[in-house]
PDB file of N, CA and C in Angstrom:
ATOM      1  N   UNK A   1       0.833  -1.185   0.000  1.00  0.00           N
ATOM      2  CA  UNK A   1       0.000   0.000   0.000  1.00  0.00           C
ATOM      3  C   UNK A   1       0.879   1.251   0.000  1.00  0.00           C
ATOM      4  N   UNK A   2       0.581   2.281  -1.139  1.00  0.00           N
ATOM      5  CA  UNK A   2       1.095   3.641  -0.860  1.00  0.00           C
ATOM      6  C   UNK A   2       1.176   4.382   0.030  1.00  0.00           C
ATOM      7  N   UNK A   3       2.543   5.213   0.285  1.00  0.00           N
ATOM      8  CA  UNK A   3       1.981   5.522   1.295  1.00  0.00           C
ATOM      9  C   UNK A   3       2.088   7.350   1.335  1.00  0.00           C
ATOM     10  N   UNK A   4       1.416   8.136   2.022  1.00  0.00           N
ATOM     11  CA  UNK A   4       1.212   9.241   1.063  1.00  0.00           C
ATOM     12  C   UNK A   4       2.321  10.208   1.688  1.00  0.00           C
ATOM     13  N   UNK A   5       1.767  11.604   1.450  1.00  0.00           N
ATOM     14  CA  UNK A   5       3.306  12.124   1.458  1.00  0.00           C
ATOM     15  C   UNK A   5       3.471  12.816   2.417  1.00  0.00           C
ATOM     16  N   UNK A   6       2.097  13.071   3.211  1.00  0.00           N
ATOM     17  CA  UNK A   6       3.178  13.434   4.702  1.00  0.00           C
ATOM     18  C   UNK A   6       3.281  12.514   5.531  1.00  0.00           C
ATOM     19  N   UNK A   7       2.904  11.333   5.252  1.00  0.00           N
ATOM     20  CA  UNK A   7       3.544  10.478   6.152  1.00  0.00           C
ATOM     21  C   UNK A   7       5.185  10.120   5.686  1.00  0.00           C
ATOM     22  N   UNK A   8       5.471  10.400   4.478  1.00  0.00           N
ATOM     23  CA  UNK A   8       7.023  10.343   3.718  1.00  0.00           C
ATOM     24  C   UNK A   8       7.507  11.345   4.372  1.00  0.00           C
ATOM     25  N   UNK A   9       7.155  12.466   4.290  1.00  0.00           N
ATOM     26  CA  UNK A   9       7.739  14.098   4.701  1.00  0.00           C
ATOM     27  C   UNK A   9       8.340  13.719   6.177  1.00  0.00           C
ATOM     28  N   UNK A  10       7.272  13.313   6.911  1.00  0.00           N
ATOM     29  CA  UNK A  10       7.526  13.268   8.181  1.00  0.00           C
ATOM     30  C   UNK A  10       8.643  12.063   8.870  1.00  0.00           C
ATOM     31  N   UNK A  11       8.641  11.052   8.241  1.00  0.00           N
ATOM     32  CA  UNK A  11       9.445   9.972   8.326  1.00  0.00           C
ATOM     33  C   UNK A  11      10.974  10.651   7.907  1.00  0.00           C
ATOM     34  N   UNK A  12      10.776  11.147   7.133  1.00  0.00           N
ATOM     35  CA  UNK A  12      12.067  11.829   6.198  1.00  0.00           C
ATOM     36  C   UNK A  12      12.745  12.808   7.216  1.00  0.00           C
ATOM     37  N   UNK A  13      11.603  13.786   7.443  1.00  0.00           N
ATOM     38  CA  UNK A  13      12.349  14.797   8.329  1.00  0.00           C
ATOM     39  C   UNK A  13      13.032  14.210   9.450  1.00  0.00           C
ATOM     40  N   UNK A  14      11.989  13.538   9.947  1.00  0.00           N
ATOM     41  CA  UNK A  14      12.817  12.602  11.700  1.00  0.00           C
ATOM     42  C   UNK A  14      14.031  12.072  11.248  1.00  0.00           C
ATOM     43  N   UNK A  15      14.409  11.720   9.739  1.00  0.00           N
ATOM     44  CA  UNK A  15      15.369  10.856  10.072  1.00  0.00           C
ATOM     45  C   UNK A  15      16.446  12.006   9.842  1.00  0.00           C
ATOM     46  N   UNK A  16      16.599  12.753   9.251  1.00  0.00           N
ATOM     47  CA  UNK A  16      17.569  14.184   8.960  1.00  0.00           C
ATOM     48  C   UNK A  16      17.307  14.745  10.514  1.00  0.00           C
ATOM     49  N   UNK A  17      16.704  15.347  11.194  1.00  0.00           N
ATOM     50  CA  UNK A  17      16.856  15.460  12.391  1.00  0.00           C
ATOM     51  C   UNK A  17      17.699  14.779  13.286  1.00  0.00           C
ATOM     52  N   UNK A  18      17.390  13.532  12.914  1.00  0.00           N
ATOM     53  CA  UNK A  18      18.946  12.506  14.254  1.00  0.00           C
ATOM     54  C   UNK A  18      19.530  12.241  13.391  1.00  0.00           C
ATOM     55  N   UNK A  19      19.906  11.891  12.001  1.00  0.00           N
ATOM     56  CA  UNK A  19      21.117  11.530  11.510  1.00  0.00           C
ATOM     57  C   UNK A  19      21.985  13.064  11.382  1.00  0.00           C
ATOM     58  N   UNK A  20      21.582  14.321  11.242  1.00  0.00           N
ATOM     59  CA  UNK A  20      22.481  15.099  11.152  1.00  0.00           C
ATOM     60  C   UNK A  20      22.120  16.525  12.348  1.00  0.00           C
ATOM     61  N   UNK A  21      21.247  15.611  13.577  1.00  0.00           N
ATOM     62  CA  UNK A  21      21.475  16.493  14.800  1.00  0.00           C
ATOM     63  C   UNK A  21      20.870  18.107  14.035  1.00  0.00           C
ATOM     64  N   UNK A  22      20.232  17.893  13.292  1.00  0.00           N
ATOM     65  CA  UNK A  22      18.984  19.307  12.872  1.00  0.00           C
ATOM     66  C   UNK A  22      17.874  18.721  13.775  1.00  0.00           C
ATOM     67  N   UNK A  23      17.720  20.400  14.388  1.00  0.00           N
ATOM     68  CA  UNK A  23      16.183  20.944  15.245  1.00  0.00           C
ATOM     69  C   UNK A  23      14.906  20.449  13.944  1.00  0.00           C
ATOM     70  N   UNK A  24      13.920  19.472  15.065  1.00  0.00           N
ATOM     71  CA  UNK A  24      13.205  19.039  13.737  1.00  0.00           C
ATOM     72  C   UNK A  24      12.204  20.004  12.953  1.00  0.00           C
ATOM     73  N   UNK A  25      11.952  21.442  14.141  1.00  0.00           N
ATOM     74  CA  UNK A  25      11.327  22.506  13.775  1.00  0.00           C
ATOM     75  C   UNK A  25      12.072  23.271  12.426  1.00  0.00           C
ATOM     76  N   UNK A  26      13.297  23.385  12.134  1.00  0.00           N
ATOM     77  CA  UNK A  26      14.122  23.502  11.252  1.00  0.00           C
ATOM     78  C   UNK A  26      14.094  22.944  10.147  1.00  0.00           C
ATOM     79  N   UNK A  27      13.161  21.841   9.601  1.00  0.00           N
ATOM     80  CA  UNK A  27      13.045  21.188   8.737  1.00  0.00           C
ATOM     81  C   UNK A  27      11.787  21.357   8.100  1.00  0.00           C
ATOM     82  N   UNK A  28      12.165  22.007   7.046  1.00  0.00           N
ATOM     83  CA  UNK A  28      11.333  22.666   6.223  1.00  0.00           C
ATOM     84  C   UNK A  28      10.757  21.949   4.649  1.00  0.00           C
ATOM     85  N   UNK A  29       9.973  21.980   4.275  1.00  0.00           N
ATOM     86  CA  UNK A  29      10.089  21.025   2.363  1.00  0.00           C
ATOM     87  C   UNK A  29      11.370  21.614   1.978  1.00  0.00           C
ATOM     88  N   UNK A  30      11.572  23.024   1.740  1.00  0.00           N
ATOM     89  CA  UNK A  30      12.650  23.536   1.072  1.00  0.00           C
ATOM     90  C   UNK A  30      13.914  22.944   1.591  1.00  0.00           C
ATOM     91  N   UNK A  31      13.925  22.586   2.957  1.00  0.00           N
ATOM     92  CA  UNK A  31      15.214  22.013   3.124  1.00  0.00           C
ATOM     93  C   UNK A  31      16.115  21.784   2.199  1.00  0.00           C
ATOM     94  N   UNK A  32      17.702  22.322   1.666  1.00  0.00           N
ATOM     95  CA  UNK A  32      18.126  21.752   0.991  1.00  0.00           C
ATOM     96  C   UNK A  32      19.246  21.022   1.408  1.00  0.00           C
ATOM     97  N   UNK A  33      19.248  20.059   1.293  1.00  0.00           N
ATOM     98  CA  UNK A  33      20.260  18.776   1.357  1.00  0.00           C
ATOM     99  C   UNK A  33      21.672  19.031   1.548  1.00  0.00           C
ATOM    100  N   UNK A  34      21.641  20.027   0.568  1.00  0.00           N
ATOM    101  CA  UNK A  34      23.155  20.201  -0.102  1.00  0.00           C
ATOM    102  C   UNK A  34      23.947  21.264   0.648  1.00  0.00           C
ATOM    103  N   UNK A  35      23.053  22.452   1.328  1.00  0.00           N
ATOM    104  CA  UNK A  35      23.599  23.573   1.612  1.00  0.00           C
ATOM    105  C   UNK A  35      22.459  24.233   2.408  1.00  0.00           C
ATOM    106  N   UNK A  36      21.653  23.361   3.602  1.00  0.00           N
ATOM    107  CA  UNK A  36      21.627  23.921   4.513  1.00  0.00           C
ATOM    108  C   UNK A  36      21.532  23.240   5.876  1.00  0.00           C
ATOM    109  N   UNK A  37      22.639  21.833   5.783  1.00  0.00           N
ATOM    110  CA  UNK A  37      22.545  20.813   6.725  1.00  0.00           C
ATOM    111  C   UNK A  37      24.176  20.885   6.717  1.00  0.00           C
ATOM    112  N   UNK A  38      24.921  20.175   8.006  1.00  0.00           N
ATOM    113  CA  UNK A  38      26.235  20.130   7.675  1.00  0.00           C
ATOM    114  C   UNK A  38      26.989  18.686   7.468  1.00  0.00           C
ATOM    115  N   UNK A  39      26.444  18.073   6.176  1.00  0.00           N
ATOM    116  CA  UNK A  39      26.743  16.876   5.291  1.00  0.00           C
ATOM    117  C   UNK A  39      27.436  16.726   4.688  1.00  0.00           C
ATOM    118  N   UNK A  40      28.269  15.429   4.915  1.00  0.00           N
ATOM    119  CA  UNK A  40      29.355  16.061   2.978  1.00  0.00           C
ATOM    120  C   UNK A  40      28.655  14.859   2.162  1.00  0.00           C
ATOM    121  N   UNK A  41      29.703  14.367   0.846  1.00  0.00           N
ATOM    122  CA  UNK A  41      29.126  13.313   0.519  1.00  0.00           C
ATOM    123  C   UNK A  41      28.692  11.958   0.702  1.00  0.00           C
ATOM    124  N   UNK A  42      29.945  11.749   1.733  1.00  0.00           N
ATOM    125  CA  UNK A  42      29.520  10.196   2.237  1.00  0.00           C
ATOM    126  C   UNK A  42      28.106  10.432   3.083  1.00  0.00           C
ATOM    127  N   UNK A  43      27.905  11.240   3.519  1.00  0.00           N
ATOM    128  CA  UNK A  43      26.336  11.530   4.537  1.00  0.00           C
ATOM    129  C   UNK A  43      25.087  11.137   3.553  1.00  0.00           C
ATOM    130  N   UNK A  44      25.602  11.784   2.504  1.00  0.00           N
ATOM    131  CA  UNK A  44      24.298  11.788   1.516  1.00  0.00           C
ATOM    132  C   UNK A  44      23.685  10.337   0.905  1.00  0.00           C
ATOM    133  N   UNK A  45      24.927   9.759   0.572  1.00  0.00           N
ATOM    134  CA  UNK A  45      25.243   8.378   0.085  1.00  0.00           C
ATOM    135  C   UNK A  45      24.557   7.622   1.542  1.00  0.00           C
ATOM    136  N   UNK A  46      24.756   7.710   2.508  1.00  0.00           N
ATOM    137  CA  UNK A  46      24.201   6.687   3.486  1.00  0.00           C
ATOM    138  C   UNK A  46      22.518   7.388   3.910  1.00  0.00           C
ATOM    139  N   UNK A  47      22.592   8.439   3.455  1.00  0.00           N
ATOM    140  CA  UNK A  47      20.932   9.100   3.662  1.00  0.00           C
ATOM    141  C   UNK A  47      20.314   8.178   2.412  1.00  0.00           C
ATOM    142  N   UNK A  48      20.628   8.303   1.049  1.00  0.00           N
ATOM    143  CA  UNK A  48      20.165   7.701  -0.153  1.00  0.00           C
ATOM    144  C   UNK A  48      20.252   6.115   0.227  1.00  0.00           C
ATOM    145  N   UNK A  49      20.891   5.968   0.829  1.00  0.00           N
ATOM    146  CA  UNK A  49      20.108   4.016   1.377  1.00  0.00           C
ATOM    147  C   UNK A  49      19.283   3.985   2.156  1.00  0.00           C
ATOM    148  N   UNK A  50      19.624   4.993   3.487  1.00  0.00           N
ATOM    149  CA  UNK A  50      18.478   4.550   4.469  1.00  0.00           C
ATOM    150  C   UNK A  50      17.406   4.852   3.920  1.00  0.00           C
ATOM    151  N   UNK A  51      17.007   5.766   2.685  1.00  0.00           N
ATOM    152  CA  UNK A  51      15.922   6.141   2.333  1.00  0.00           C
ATOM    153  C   UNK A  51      15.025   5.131   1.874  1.00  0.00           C
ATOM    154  N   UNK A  52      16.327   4.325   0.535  1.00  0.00           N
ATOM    155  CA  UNK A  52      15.873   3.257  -0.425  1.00  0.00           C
ATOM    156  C   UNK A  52      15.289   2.088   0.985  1.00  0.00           C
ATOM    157  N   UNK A  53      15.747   1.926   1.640  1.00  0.00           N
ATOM    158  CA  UNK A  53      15.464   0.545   2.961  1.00  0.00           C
ATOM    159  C   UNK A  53      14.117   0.944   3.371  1.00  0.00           C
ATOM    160  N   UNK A  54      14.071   2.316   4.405  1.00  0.00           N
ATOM    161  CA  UNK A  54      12.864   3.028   4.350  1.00  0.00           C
ATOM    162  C   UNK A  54      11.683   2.661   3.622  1.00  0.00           C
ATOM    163  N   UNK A  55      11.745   3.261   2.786  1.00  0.00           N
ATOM    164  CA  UNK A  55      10.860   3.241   1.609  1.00  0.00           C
ATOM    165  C   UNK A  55      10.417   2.054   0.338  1.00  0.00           C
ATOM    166  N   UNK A  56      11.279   1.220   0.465  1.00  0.00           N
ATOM    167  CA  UNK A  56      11.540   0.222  -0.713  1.00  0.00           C
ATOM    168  C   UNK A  56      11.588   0.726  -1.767  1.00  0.00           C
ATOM    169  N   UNK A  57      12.250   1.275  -1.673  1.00  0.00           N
ATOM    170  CA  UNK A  57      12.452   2.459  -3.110  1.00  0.00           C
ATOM    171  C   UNK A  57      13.657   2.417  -3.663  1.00  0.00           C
ATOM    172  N   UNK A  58      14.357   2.486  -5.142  1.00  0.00           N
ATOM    173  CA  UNK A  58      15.402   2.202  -5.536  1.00  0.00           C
ATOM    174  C   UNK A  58      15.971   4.038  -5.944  1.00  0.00           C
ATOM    175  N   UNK A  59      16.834   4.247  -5.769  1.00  0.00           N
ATOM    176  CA  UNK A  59      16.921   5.803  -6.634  1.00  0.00           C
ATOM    177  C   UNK A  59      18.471   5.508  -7.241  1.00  0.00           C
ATOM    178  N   UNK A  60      18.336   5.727  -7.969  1.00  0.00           N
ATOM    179  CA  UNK A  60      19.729   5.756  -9.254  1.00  0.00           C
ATOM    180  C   UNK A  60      20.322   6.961  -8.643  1.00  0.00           C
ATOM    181  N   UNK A  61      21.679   6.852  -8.492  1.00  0.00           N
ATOM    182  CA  UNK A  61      22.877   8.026  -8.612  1.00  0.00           C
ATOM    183  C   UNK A  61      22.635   9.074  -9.274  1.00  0.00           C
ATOM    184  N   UNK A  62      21.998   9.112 -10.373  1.00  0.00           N
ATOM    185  CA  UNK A  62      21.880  10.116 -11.195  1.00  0.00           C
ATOM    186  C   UNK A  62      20.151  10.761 -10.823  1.00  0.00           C
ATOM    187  N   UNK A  63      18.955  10.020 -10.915  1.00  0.00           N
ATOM    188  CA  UNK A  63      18.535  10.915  -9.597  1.00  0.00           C
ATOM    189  C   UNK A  63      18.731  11.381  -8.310  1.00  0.00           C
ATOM    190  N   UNK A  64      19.133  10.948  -7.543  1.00  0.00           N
ATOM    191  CA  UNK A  64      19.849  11.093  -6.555  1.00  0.00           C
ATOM    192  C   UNK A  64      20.403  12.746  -6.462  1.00  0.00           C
ATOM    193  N   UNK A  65      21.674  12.504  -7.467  1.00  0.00           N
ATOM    194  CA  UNK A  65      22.172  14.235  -8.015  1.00  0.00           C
ATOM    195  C   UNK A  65      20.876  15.058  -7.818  1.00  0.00           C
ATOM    196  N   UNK A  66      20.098  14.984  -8.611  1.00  0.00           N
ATOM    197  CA  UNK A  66      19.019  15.761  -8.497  1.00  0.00           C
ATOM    198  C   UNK A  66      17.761  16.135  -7.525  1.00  0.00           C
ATOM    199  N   UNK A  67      17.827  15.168  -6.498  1.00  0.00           N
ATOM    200  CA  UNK A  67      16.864  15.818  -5.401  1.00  0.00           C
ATOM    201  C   UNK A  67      17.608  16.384  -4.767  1.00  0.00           C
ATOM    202  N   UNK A  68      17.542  17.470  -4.188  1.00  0.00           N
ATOM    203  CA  UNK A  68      18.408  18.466  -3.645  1.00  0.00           C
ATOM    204  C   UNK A  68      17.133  18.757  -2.371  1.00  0.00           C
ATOM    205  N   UNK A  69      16.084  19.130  -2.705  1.00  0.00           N
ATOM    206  CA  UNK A  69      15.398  19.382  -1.491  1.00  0.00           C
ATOM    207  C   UNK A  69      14.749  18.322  -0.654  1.00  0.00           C
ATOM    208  N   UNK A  70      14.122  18.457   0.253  1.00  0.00           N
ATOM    209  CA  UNK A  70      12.991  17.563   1.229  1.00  0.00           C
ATOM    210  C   UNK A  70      12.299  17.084   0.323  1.00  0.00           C
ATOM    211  N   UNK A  71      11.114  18.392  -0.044  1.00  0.00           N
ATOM    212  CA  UNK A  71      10.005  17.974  -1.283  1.00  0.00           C
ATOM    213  C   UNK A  71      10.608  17.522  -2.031  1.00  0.00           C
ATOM    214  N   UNK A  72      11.897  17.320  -2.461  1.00  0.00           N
ATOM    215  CA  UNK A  72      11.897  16.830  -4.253  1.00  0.00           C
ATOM    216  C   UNK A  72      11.947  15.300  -3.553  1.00  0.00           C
ATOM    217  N   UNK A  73      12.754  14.787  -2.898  1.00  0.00           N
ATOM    218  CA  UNK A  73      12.881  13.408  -2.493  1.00  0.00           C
ATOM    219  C   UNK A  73      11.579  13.061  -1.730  1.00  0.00           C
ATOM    220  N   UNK A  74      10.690  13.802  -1.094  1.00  0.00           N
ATOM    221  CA  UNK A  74       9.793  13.334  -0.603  1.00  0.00           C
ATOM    222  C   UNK A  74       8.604  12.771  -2.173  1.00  0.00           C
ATOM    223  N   UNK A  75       8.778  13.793  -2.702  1.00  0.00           N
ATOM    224  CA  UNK A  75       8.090  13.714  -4.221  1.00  0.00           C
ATOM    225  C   UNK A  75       8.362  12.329  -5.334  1.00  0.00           C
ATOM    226  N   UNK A  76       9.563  12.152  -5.050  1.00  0.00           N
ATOM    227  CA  UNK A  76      10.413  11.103  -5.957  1.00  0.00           C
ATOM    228  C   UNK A  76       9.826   9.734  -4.788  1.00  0.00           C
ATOM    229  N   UNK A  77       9.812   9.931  -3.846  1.00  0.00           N
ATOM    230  CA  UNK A  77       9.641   8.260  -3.067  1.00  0.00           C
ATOM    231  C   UNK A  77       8.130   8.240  -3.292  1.00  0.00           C
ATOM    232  N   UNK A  78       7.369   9.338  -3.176  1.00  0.00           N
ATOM    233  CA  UNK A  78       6.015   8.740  -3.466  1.00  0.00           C
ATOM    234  C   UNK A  78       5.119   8.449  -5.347  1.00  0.00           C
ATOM    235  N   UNK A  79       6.374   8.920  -5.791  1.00  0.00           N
ATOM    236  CA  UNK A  79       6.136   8.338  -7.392  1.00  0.00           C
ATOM    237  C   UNK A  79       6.723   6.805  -7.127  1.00  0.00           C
ATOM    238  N   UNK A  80       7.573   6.950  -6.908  1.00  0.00           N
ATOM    239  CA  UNK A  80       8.805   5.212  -7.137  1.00  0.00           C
ATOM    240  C   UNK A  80       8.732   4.699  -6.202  1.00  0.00           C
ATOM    241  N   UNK A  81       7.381   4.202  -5.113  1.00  0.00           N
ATOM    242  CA  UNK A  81       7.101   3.211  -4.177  1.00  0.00           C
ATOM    243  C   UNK A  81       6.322   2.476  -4.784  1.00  0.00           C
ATOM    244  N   UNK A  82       6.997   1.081  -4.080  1.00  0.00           N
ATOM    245  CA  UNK A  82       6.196   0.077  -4.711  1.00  0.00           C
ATOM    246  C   UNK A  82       5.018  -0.369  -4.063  1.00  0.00           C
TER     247      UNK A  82
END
């Protein structure tokens, strides 16, 4: 069963909240990934699995590059859930 998207949003945010010690009030859709959390790349790379595990969701490297915000990855897991 799908599952919709603020229950994604919200799952998502909690987990950026304890994996990178962000106030969860601080977590916004716009959130961006890239440049307003203090992540480098290996962070991102282990965020993009726990997501895929999460979610049962697969995301290619090359999408990946491209979600940059909350909403865009919250957006992308509720197209590409199975």
């Amino acid at each position: 069963m799908a599952m919709e998207k603020e229950a994604i949003y919200h799952m998502m945010a909690d987990e950026i909240a304890t994996r990178f010690n962000v106030k969860r009030e601080a977590i916004t859709p716009d959130l961006n990934l890239l440049s307003d959390i203090d992540a480098d790349s290996i962070d991102f790379v282990e965020l993009v699995l726990e997501v895929e595990d999460m979610f049962n969701v697969e995301i290619s490297d090359e999408d990946a590059e491209n979600l940059v915000t909350l909403q865009q990855n919250v957006d992308y897991i509720f197209e590409h859930q199975n």
